[in-house]
N, C-alpha and C. Protein backbone atom coordinates (compact mmCIF):
# COMPACT_ATOMS: atom_id res chain seq x y z
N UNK A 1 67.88 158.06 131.16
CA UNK A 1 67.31 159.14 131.93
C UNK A 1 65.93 159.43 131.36
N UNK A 2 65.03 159.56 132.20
CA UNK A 2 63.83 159.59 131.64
C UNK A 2 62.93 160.80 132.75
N UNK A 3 62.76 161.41 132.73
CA UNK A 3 61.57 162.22 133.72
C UNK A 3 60.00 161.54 133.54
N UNK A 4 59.93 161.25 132.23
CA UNK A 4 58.19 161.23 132.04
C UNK A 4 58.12 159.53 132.37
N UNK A 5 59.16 159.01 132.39
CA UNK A 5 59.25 157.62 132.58
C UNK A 5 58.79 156.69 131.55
N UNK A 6 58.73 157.15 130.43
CA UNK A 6 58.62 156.51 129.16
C UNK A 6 59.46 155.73 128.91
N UNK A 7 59.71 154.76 128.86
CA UNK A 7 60.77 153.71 128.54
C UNK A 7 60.61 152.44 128.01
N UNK A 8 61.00 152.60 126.39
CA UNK A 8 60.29 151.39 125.55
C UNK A 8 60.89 150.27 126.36
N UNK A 9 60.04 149.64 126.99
CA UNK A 9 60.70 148.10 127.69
C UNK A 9 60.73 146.91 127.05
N UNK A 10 59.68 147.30 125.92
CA UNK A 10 59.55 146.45 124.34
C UNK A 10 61.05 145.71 124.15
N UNK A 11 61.93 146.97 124.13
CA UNK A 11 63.00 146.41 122.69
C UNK A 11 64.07 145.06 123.27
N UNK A 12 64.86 145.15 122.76
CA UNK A 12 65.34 143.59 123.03
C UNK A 12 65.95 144.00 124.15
N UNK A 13 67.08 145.05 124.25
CA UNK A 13 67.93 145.44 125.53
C UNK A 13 67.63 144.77 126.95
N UNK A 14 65.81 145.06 126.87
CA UNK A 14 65.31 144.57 128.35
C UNK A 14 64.85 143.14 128.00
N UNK A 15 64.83 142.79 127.72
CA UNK A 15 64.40 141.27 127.57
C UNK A 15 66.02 140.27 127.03
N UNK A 16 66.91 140.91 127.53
CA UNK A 16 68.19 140.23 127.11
C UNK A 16 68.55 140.10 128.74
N UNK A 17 68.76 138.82 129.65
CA UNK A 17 69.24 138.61 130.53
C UNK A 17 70.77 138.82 130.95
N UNK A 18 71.43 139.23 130.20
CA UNK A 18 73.15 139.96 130.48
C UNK A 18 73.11 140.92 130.17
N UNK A 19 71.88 141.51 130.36
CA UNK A 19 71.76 143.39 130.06
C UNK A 19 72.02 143.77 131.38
N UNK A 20 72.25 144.99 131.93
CA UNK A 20 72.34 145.59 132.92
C UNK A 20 72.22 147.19 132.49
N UNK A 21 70.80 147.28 133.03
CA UNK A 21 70.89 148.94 132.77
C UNK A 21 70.11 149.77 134.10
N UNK A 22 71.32 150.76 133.52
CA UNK A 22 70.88 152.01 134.61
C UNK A 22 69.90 153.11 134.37
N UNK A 23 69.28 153.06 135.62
CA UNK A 23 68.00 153.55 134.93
C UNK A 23 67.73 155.20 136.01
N UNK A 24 67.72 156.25 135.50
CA UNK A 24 67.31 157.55 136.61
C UNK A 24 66.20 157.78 135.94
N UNK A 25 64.78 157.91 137.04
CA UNK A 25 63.98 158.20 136.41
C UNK A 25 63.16 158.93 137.83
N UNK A 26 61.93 159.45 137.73
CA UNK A 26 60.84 159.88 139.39
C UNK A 26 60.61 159.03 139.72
N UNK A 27 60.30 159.22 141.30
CA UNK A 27 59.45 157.71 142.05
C UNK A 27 58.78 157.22 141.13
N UNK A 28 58.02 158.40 140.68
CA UNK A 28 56.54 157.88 140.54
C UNK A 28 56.52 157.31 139.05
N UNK A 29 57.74 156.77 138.31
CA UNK A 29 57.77 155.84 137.56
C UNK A 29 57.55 154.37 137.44
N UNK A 30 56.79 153.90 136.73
CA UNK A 30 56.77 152.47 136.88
C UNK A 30 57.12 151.75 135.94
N UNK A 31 58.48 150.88 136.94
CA UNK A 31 59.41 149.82 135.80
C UNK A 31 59.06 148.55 136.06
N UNK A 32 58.32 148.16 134.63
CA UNK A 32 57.89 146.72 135.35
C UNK A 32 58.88 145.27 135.34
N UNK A 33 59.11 144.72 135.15
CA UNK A 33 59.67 143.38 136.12
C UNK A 33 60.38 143.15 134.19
N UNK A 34 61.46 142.73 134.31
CA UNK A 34 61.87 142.81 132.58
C UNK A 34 63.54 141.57 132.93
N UNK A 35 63.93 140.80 132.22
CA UNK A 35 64.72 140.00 131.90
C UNK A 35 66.16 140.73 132.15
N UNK A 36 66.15 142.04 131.89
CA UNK A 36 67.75 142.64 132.06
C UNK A 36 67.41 142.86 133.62
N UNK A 37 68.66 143.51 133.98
CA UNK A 37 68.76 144.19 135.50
C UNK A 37 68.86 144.90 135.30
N UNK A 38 67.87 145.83 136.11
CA UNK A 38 67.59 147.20 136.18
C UNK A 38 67.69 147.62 137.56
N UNK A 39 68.99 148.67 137.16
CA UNK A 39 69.11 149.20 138.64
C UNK A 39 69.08 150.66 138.29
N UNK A 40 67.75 151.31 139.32
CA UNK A 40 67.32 152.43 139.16
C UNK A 40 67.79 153.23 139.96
N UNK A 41 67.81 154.55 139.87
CA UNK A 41 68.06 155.77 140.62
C UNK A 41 67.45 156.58 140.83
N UNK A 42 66.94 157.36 141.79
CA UNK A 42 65.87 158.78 141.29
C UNK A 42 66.42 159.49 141.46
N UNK A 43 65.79 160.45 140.33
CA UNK A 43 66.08 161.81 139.74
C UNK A 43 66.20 162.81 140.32
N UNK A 44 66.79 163.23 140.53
CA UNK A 44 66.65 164.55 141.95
C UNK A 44 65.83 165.41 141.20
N UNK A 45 65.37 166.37 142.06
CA UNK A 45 64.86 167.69 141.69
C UNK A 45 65.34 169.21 141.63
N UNK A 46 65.43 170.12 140.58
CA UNK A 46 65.94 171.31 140.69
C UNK A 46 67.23 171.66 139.99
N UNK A 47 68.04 172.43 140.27
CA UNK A 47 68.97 172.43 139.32
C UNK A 47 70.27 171.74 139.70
N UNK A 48 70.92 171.84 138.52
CA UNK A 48 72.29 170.99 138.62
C UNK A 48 72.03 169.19 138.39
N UNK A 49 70.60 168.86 137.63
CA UNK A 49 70.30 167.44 137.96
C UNK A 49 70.72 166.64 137.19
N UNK A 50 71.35 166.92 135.91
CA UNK A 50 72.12 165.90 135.15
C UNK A 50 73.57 165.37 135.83
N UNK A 51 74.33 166.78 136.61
CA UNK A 51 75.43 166.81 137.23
C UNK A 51 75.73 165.53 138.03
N UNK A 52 74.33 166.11 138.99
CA UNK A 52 74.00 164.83 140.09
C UNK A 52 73.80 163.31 139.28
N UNK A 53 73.34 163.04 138.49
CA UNK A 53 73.49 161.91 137.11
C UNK A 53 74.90 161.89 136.90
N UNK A 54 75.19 162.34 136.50
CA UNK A 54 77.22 161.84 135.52
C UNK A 54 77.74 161.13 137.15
N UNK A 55 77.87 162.60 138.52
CA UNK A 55 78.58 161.78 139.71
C UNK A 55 78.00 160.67 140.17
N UNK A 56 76.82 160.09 140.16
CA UNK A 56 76.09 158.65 140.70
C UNK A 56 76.89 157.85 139.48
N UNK A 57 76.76 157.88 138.27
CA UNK A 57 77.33 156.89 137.18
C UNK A 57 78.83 156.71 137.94
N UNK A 58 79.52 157.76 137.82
CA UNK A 58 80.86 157.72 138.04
C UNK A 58 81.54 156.86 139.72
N UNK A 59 80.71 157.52 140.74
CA UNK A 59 80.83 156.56 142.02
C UNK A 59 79.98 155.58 142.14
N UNK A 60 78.76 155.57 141.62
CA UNK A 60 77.95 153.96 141.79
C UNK A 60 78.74 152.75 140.87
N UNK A 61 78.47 153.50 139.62
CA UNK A 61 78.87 152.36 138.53
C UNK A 61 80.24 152.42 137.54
N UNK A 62 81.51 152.74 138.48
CA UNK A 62 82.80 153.18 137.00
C UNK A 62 82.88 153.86 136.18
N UNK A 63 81.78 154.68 135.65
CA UNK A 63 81.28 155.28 134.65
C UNK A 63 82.31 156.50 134.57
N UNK A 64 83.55 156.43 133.57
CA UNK A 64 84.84 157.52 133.63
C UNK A 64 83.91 158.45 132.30
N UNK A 65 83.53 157.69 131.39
CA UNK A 65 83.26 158.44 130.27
C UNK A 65 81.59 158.17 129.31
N UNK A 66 81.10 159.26 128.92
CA UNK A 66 79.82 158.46 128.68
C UNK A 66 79.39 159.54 127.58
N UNK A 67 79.01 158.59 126.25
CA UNK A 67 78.31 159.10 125.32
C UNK A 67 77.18 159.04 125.01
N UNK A 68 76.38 160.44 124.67
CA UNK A 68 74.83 160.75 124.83
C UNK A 68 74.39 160.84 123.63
N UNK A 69 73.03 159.80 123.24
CA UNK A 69 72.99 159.98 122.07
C UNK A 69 71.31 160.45 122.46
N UNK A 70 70.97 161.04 122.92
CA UNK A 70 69.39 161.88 123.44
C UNK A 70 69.36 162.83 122.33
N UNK A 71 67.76 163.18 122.77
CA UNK A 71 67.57 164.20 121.61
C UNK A 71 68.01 165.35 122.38
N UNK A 72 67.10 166.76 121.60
CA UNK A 72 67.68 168.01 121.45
C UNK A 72 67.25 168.43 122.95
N UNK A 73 66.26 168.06 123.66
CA UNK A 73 66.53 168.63 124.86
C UNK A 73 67.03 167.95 125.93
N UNK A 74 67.70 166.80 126.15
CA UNK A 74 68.59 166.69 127.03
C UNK A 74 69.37 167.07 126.61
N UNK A 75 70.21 166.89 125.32
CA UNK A 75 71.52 167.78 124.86
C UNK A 75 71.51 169.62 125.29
N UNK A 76 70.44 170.09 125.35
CA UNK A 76 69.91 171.16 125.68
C UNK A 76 70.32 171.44 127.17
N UNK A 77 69.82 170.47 127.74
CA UNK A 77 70.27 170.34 129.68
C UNK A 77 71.82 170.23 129.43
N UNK A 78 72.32 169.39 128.95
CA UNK A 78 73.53 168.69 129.62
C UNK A 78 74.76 170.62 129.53
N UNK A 79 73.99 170.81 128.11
CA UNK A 79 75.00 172.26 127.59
C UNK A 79 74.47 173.58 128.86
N UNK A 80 73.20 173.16 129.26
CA UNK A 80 73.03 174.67 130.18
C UNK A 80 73.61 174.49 131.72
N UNK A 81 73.87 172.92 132.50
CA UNK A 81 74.79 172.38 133.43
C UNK A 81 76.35 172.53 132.86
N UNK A 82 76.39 172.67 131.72
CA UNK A 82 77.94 172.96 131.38
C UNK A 82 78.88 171.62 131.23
N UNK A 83 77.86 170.52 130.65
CA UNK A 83 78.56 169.21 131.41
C UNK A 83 78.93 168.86 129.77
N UNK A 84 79.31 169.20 128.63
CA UNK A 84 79.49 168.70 127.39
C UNK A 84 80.96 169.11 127.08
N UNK A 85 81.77 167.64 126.70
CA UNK A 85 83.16 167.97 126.25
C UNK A 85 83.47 168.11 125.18
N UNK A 86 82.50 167.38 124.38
CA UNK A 86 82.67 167.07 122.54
C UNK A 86 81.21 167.07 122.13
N UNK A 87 81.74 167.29 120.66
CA UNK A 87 80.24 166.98 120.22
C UNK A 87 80.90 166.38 118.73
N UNK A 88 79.92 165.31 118.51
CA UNK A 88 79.85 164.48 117.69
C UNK A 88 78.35 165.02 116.39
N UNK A 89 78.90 165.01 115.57
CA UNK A 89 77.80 165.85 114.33
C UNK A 89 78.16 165.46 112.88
N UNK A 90 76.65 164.54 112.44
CA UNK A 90 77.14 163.93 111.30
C UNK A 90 75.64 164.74 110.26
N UNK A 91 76.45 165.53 109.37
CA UNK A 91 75.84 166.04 108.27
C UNK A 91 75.15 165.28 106.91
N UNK A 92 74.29 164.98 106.52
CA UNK A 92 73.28 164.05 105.92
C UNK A 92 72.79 165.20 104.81
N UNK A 93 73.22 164.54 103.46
CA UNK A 93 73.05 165.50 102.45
C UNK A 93 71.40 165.22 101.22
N UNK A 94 70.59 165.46 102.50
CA UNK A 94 69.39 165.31 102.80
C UNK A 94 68.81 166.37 103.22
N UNK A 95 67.46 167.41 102.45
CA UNK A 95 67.06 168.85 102.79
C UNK A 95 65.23 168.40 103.31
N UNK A 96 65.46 168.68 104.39
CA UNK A 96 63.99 168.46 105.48
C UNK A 96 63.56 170.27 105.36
N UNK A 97 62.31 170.03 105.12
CA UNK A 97 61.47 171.65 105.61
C UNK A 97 60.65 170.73 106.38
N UNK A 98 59.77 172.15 106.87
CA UNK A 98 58.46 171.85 107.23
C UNK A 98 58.80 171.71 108.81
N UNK A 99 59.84 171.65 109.51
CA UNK A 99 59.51 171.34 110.46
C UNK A 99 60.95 171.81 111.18
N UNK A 100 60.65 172.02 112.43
CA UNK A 100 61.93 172.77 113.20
C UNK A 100 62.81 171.33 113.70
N UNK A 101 64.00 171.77 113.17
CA UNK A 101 64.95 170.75 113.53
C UNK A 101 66.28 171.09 114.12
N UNK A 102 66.29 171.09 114.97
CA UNK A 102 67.84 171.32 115.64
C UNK A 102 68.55 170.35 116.51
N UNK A 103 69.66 170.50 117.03
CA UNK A 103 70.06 169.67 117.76
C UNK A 103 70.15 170.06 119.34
N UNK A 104 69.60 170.90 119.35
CA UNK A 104 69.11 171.60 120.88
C UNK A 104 67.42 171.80 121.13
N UNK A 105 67.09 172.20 121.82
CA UNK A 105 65.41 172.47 122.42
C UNK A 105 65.41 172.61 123.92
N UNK A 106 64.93 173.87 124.09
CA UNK A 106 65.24 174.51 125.48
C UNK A 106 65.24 175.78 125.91
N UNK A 107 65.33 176.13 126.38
CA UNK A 107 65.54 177.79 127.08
C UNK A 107 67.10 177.80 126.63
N UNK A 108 67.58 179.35 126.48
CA UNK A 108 68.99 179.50 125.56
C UNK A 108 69.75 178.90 127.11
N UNK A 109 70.69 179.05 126.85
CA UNK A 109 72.07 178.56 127.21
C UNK A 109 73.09 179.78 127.91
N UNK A 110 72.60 180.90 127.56
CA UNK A 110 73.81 181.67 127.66
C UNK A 110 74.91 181.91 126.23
N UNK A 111 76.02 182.21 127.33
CA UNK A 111 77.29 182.32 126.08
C UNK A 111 77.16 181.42 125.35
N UNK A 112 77.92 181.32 124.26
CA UNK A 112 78.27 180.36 122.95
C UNK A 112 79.46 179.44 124.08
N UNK A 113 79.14 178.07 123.46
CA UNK A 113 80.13 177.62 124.09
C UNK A 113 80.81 177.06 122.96
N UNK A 114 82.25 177.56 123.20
CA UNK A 114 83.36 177.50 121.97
C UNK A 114 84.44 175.83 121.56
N UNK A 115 83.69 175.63 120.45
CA UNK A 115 84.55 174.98 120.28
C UNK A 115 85.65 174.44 119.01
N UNK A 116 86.31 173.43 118.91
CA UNK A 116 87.83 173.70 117.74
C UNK A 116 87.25 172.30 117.33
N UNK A 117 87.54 172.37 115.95
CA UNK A 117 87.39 171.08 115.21
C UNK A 117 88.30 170.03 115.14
N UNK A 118 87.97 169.03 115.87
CA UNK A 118 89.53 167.77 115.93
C UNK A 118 89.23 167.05 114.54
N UNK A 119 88.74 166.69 114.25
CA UNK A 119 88.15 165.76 112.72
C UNK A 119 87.36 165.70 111.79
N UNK A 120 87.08 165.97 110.76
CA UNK A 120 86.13 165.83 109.65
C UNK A 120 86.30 164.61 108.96
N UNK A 121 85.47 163.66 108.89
CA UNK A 121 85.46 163.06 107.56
C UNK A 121 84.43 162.67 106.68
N UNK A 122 84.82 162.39 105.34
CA UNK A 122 83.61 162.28 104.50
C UNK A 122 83.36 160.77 104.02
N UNK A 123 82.25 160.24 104.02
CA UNK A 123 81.83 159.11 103.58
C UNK A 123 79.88 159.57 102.96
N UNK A 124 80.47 158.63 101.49
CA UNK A 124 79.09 158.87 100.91
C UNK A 124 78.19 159.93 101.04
N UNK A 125 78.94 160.94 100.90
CA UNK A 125 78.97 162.49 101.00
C UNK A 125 78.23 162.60 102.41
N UNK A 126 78.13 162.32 103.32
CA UNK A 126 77.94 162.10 104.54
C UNK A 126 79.23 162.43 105.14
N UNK A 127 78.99 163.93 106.26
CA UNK A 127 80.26 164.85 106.89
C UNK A 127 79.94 164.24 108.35
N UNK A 128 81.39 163.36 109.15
CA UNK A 128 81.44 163.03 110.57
C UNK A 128 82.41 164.16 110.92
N UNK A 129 81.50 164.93 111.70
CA UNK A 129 82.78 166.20 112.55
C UNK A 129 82.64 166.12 114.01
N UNK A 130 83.70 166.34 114.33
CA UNK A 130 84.46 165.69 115.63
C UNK A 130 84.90 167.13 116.61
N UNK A 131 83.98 167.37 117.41
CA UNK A 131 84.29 168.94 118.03
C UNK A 131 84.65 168.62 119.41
N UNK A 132 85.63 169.61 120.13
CA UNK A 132 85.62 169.62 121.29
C UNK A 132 86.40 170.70 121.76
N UNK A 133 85.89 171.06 123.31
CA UNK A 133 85.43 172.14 123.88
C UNK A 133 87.15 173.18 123.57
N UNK A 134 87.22 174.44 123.28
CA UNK A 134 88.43 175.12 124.03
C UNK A 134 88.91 174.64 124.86
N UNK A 135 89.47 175.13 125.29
CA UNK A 135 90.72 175.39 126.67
C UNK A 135 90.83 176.28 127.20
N UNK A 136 90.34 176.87 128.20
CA UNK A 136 90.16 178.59 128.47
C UNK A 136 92.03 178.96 128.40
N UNK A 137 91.98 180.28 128.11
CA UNK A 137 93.81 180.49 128.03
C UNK A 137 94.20 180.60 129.41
């Protein structure tokens, strides 16, 4: 998913001929001619537009389940469409200043959206936690 249509076409993905990728991006993107298959979609406009993304994956291409590894502001979209079941969060015992770091970027969200911890584990003091959403009662 791309709006600004930035899309490293560099890396190997597109220059691998049994690639197949799906691509939502504006008209007015330009994908140039690349070794994988690229089958594009455009992006709708306005709200609800990731939504409209998950149902095209799901009736165009099989797509039952799909993990997002984007930065903080599509994760930002996907949580203010309401479209996030889990979240995957690996703690790095590593101290960054200087610079704003989160795993969101965006206009708020609203409510907290609640969730219960299914898994922790530790490797090389490195924390994998495994969240997913309530269950309304």
């Amino acid at each position: 998913i791309s709006q600004s249509g930035d899309v490293p076409y560099d890396i190997p993905l597109f220059a691998d001929p049994d690639s197949r990728v799906v691509l939502y991006t504006t008209p007015e993107a330009v994908v140039p001619t690349t070794s994988a298959h690229i089958v594009r979609h455009p992006l709708t406009e306005g709200p609800r537009q990731l939504e409209a993304v998950l149902r095209s994956l799901r009736a165009d291409h099989g797509v039952g389940s799909l993990l997002c590894e984007g930065g903080p502001t599509i994760f930002n979209s996907l949580l203010a469409e309401d479209l996030v079941d889990e979240l995957f969060l690996t703690l790095s015992p590593a101290l960054v200043g200087g610079a704003e770091l989160g795993i969101t970027a965006g206009a708020a969200i609203g409510a907290p959206r609640q969730l219960r911890l299914v898994w922790a584990l530790e490797r090389d003091a490195h924390l994998f936690l495994r969240y997913a959403r309530r269950q309304a009662p």
